[in-house]
Protein backbone atom coordinates (compact mmCIF):
# COMPACT_ATOMS: atom_id res chain seq x y z
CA UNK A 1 169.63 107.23 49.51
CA UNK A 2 167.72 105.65 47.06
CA UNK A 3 169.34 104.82 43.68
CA UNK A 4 167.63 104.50 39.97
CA UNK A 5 169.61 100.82 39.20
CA UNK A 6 166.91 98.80 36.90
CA UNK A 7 168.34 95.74 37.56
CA UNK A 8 168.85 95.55 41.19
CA UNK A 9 166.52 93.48 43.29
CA UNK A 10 165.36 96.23 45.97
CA UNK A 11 164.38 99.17 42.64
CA UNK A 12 162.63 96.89 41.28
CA UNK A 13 160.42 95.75 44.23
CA UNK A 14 160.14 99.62 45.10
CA UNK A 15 161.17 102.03 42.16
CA UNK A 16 159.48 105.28 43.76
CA UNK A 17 161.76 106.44 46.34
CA UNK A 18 164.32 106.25 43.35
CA UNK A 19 162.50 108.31 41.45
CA UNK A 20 162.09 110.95 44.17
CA UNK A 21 165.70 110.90 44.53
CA UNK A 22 165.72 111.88 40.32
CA UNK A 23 163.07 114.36 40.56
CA UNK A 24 164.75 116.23 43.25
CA UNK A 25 167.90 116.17 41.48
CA UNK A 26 166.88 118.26 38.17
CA UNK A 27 164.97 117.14 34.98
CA UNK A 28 167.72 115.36 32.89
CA UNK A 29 170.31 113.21 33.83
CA UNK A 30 172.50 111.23 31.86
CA UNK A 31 172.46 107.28 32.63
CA UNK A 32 175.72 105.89 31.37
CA UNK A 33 175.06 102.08 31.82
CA UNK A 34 172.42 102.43 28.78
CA UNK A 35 173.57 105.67 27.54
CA UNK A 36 170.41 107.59 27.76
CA UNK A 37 169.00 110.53 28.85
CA UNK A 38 166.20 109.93 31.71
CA UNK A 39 163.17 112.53 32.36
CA UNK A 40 161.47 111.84 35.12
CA UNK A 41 159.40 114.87 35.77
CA UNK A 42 155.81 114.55 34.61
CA UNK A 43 155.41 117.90 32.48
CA UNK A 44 158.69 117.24 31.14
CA UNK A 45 157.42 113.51 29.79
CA UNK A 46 153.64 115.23 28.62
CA UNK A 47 155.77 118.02 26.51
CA UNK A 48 158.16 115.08 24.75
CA UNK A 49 155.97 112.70 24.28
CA UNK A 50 154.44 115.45 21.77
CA UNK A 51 157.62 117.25 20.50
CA UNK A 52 157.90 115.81 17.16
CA UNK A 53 161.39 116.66 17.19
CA UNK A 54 161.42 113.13 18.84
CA UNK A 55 160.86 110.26 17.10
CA UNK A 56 160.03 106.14 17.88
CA UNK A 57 162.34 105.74 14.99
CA UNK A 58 164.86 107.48 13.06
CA UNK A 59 165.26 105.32 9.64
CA UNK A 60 162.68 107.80 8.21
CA UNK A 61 165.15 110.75 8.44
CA UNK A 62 168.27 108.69 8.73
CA UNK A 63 170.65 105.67 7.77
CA UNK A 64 172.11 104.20 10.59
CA UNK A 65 175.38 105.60 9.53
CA UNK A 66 174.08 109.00 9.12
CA UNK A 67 172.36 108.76 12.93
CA UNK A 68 175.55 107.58 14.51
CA UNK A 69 173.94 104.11 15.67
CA UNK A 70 175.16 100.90 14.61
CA UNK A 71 172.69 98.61 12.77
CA UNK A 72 171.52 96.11 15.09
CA UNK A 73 172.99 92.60 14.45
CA UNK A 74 171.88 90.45 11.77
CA UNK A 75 170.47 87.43 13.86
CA UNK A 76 168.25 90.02 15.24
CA UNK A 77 166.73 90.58 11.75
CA UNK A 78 163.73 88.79 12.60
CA UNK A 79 162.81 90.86 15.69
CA UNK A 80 163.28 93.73 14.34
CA UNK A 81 161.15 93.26 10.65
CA UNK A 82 158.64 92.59 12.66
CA UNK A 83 159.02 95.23 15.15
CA UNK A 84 160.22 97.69 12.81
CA UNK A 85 156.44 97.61 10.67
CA UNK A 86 154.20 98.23 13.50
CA UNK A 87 152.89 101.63 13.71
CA UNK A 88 153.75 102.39 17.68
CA UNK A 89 157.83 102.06 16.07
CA UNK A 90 156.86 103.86 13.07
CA UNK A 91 156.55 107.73 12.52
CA UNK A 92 154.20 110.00 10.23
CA UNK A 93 153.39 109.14 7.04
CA UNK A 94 153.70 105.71 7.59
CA UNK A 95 152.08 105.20 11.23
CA UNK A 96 149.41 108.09 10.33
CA UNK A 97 148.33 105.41 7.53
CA UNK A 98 148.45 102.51 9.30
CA UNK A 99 146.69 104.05 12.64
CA UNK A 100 143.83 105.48 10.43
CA UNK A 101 143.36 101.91 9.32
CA UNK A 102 143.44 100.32 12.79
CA UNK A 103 141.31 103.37 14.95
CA UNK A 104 138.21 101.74 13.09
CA UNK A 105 138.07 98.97 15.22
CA UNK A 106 138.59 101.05 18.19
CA UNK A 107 136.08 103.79 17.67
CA UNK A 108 134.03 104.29 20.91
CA UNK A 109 130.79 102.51 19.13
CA UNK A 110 132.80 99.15 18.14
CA UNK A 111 134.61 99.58 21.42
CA UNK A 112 131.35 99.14 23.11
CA UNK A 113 130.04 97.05 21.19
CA UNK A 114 132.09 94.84 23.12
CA UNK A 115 131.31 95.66 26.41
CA UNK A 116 128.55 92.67 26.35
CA UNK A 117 131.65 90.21 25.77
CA UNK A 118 134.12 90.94 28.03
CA UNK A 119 131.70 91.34 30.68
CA UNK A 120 130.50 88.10 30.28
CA UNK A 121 134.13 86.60 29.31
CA UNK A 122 135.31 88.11 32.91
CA UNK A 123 132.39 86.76 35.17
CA UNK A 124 132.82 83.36 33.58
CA UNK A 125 136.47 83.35 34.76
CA UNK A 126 135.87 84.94 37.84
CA UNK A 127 133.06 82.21 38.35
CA UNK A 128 135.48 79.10 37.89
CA UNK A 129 138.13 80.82 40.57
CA UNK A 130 135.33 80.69 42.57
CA UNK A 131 134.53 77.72 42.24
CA UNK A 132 138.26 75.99 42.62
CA UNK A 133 138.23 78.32 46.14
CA UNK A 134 141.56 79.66 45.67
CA UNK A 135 144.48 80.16 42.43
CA UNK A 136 146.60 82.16 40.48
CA UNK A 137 144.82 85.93 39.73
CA UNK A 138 147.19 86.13 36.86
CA UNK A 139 146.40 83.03 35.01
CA UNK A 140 143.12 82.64 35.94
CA UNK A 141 141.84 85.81 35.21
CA UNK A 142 143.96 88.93 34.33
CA UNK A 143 145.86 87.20 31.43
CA UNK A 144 142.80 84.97 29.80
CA UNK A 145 140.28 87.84 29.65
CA UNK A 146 142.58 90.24 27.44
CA UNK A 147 143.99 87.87 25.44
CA UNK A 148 141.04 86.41 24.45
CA UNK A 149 138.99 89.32 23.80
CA UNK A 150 141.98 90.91 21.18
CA UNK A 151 142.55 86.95 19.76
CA UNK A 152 138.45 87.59 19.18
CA UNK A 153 138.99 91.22 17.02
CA UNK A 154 142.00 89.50 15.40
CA UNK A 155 139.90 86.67 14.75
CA UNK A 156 142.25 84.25 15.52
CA UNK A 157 140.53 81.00 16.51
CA UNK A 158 140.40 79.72 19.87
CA UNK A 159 141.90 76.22 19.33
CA UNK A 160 145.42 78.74 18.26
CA UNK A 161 145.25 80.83 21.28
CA UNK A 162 147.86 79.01 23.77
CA UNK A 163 150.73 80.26 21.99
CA UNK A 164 149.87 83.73 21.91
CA UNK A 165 150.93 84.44 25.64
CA UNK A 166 154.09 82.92 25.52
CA UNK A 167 155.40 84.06 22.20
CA UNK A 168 154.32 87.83 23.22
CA UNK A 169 155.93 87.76 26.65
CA UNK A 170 159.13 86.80 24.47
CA UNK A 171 158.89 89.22 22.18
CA UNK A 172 158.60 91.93 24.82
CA UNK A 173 161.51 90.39 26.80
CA UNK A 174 163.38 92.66 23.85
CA UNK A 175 161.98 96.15 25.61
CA UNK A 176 163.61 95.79 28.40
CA UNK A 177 167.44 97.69 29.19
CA UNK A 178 169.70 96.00 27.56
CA UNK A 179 168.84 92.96 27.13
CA UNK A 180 170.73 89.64 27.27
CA UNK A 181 171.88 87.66 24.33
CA UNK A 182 169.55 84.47 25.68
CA UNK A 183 165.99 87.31 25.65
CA UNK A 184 167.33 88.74 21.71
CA UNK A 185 166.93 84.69 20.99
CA UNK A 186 163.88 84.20 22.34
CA UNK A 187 162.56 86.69 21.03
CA UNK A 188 164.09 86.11 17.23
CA UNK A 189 162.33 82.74 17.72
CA UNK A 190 159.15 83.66 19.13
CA UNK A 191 158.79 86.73 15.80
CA UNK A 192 159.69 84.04 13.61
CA UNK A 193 156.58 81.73 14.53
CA UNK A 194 154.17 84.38 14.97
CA UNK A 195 154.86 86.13 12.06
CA UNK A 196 155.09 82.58 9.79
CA UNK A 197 151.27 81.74 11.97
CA UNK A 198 149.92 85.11 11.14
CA UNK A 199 150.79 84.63 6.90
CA UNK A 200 149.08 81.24 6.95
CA UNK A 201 145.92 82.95 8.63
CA UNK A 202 146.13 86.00 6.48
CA UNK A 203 146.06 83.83 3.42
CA UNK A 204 143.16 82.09 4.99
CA UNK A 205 141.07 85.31 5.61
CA UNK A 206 141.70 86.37 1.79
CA UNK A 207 140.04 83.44 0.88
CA UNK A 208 137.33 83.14 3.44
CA UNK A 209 136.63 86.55 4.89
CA UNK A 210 135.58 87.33 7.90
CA UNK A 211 134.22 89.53 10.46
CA UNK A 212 136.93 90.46 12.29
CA UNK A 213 140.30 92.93 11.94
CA UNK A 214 142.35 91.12 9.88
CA UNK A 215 139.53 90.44 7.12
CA UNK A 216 138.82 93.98 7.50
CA UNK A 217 142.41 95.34 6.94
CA UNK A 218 143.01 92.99 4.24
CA UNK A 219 139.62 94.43 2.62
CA UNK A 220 140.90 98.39 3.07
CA UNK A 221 143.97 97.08 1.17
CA UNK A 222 141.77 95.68 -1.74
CA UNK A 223 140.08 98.89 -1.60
CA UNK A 224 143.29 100.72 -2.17
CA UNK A 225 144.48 101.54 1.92
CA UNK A 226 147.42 100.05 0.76
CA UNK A 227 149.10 98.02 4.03
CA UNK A 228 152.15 95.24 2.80
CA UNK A 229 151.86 92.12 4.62
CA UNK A 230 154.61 92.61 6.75
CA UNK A 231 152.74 96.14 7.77
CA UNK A 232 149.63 93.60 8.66
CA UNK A 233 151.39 90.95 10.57
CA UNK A 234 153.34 93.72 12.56
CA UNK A 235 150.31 95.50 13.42
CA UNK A 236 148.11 92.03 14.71
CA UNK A 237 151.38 91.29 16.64
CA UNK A 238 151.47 94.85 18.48
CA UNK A 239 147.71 94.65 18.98
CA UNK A 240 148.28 91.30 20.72
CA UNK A 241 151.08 92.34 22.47
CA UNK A 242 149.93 96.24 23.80
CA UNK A 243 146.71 94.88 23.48
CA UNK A 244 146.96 92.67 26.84
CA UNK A 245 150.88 92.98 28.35
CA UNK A 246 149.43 96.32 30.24
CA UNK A 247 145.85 95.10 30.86
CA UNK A 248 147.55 92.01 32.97
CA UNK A 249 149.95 93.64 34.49
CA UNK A 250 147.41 96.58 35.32
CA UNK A 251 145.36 93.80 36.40
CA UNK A 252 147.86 91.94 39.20
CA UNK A 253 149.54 95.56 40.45
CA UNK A 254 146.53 96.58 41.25
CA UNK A 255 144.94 94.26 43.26
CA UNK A 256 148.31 93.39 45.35
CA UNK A 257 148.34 97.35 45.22
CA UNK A 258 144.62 96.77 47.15
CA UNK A 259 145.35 93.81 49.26
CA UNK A 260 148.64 95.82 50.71
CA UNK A 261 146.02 98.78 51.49
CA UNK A 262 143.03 97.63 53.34
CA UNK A 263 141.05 100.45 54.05
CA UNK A 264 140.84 101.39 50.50
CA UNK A 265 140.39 97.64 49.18
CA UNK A 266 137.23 98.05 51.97
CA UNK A 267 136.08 101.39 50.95
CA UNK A 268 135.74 99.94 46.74
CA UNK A 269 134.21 96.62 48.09
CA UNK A 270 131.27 99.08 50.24
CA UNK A 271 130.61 100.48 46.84
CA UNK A 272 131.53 99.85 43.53
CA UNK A 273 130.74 103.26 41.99
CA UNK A 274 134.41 103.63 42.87
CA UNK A 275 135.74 101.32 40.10
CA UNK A 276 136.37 103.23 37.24
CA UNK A 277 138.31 106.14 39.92
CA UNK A 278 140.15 103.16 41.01
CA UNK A 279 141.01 101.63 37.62
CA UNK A 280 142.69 104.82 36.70
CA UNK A 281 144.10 105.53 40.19
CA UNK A 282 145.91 101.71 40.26
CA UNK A 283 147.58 102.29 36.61
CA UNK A 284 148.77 105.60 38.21
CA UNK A 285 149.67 104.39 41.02
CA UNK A 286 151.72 101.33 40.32
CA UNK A 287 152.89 101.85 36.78
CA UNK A 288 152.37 98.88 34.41
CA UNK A 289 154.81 100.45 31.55
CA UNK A 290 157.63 102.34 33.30
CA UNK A 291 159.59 103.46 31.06
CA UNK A 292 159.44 104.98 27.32
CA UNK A 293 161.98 105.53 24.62
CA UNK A 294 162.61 108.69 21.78
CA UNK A 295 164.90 108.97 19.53
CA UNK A 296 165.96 112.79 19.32
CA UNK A 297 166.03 113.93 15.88
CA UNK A 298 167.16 117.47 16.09
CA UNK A 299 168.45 118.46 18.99
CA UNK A 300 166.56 119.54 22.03
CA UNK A 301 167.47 121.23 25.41
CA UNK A 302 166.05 120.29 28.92
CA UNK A 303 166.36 122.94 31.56
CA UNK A 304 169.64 124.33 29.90
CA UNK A 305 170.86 120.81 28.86
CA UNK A 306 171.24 120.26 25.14
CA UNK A 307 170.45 116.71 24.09
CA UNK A 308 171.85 116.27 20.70
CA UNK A 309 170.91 114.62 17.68
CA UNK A 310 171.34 110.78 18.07
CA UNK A 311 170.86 111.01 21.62
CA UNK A 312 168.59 108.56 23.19
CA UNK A 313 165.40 109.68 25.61
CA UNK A 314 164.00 107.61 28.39
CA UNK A 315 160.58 108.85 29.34
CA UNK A 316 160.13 107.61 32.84
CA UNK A 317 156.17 107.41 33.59
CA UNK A 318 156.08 105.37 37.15
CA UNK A 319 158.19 108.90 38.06
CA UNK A 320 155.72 111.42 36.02
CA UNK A 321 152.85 109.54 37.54
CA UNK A 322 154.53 110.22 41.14
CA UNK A 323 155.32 113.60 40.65
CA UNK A 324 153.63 115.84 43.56
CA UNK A 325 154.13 118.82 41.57
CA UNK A 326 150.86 117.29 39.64
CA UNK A 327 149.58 114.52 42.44
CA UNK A 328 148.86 115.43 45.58
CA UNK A 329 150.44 113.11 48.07
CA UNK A 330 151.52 110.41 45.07
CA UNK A 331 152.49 107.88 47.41
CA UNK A 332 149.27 107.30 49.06
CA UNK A 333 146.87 105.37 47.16
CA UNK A 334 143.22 106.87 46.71
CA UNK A 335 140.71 105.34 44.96
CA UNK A 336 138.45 108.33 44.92
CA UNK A 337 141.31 110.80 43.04
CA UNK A 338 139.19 113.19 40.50
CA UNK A 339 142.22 115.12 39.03
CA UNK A 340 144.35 112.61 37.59
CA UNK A 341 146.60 113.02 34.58
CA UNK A 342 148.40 109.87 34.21
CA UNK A 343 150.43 109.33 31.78
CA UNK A 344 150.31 105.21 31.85
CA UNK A 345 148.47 105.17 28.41
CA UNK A 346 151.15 107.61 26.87
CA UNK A 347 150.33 110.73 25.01
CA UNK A 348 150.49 112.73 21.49
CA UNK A 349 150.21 110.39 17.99
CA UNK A 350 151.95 107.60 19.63
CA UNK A 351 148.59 107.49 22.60
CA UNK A 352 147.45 103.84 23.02
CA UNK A 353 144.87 103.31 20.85
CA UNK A 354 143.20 100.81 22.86
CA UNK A 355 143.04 102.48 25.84
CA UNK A 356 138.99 102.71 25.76
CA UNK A 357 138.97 98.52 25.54
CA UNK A 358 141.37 98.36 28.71
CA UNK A 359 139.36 100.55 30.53
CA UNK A 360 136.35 98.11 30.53
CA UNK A 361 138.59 94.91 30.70
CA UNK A 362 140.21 96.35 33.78
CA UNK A 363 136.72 97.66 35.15
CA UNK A 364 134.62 94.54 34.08
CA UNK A 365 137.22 92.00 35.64
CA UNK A 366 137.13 94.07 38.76
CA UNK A 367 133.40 94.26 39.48
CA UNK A 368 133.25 90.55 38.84
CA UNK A 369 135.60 90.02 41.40
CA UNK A 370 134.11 92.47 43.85
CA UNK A 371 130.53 90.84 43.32
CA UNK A 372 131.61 87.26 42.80
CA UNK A 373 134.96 87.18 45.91
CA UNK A 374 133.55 89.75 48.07
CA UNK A 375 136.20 87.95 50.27
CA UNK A 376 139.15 87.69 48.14
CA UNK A 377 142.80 87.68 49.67
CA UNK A 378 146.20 87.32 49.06
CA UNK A 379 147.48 83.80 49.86
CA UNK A 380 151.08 84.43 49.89
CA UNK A 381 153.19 87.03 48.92
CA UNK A 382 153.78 86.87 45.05
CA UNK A 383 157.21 87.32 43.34
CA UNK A 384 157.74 90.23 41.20
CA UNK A 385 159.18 90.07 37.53
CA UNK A 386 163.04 90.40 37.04
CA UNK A 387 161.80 93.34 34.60
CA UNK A 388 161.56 97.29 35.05
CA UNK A 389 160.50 98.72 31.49
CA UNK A 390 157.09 96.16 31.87
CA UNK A 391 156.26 95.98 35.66
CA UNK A 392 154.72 93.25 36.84
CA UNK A 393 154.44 90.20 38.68
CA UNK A 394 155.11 86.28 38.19
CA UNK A 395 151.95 85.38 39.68
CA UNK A 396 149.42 86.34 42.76
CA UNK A 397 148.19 83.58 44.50
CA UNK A 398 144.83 84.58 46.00
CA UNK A 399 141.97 82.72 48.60
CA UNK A 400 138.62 82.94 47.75
């Protein structure tokens, strides 16, 4: 029998039969090693993830004290100031501020605006794999091409870019299930040098504005949209963090997803009308963001469970995006699925807002590599992240 254990070796390189095993079981269960509530059923995850009775946060109803949570320790203060300001942690009125603000650089228009850009950006990098004959998919292509095109909206130059990966993959290290006192220090570190390079450069932009997101939210606060500068630096960290984590890991799941299934990696390569069925089938298929926390804020019942105030939720998506009750044979991978709900971009007020921008970086990264490696293969088998909240892998060595 399969068995949901996040941190075991064998779950992690094959969550899904887990997850059957949950499904089957009923649509709550309690997880005592983290001391949440997991939901792995897929109409289940759609309803909570837009019952407002739920909450990313609970400080605006609640003191710590009053929520029955301690306060999380104070050499974590820097983690979670900057964590605590973005708007996906925040709830209504403060994210429904701070998201009106942001959604004007991802309105469909400036969305494809950019189309040209990462089109180009993702046959240039597709071109120099090419050229070298074999390397890393990861490096070469699925993590430069995101980063770079949400470092471009930021506006952050490109001589400050190497940092970026490194100090976000730290930062995220703090998502997973209880995580080790070595990842809460890394990731203390890495908020403290973002956040201290993100004031110099917003004191920049206010003197020399200019056309990109941070000169523009700096301008909505002149103009009264009032956003603190911790609110901004939270908010360019979260957009550099959602704004590429899932994009790269959509990026290497997918194509080891295509390499392990070669009558479907043949069918996209004899045409490539398939690839915007197959972007959306690959995120379903092989989750890039697993798992997804509530608070509850007033209690809530599940299938005559009562979850109480205080209570935590874990939303599990990989299982809601495998659930045949929605799916029709989930397990099999098919590139040419019409009806399919995934939830892998997550759903009510809290529904990536950049979701439009990964669907062409995920769709212009693959046609460059179907037109530019028609003959592109897996060179050995790659190692997978010790992580299960962000799924991914450490590399994929590939042969052009």
């Amino acid at each position: 029998m399969a068995v949901f254990d996040p941190w075991d070796p064998a779950f992690l390189a094959d969550p899904y039969p887990a997850y059957a095993e949950l499904r089957a079981k009923g649509r709550v269960h309690y997880f005592e090693p983290t001391g949440q509530w997991l939901v792995p059923h897929h109409a289940d995850v759609s309803a909570l993830l837009r019952d407002r009775r739920l909450g990313r946060t609970y400080l605006h109803r609640f003191s710590h004290e009053d929520f029955g949570r301690a306060a999380p320790p104070a050499e974590h203060e820097p983690f979670h100031t900057l964590n605590d300001h973005g708007m996906l942690d925040l709830e209504p009125p403060d994210h429904t501020r701070i998201r009106r603000l942001v959604s004007k650089a991802f309105t469909p228009r400036t969305v494809e605006q950019l189309r040209p850009y990462v089109t180009g950006l993702a046959a240039d990098l597709v071109d120099r794999l090419v050229e070298k004959g074999d390397g890393d998919l990861l490096s070469d292509v699925a993590e430069p091409l995101p980063v770079a095109v949400i470092a471009e909206m930021l506006g952050i130059p490109e001589s400050d870019r190497a940092p970026l990966r490194p100090w976000s993959a730290d930062i995220c290290g703090m998502y997973e299930l209880n995580p080790p006192q070595e990842t809460a220090r890394k990731a203390v570190r890495a908020s403290v040098e973002f956040s201290e390079y993100l004031r110099e450069l917003i004191a920049e932009r206010r003197k020399e504005p200019g056309e990109d997101l941070i000169s523009g939210l700096i301008a909505a606060h002149d103009e009264g949209d009032r956003l603190t500068e911790q609110e901004m630096i939270s908010t360019c960290v979260l957009l550099l963090n959602a704004g590429h984590e899932a994009t790269v890991n959509s990026t290497v799941n997918g194509w080891y997803a295509l390499f392990r299934d070669p009558d479907q990696l043949a069918a996209l390569r004899a045409d490539h009308s398939l690839v915007p069925s197959a972007v959306e089938e690959l995120m379903r298929y092989d989750t890039p963001l697993q798992l997804f926390e509530r608070w509850v804020l007033d209690d809530i019942e599940i299938d005559g469970t009562t979850i109480p105030r205080g209570a935590e939720i874990a939303m599990l998506f990989g299982s809601a995006n495998h659930d045949p009750a929605v799916f029709e044979n989930p397990g099999r991978l098919d590139l040419t699925r019409q009806d399919n709900p995934h939830i892998s971009f997550s759903a009510g007020i809290h529904y990536c807002i950049g979701a439009p921008l990964a669907r062409i970086e995920l769709a212009a990264s693959m046609t460059a590599l179907l037109e530019k490696a028609p003959t592109l293969s897996l060179a050995q088998d790659p190692e997978r992240k010790p992580n299960f909240v962000i799924r991914g892998l450490e590399g994929l060595a590939v042969t052009v």
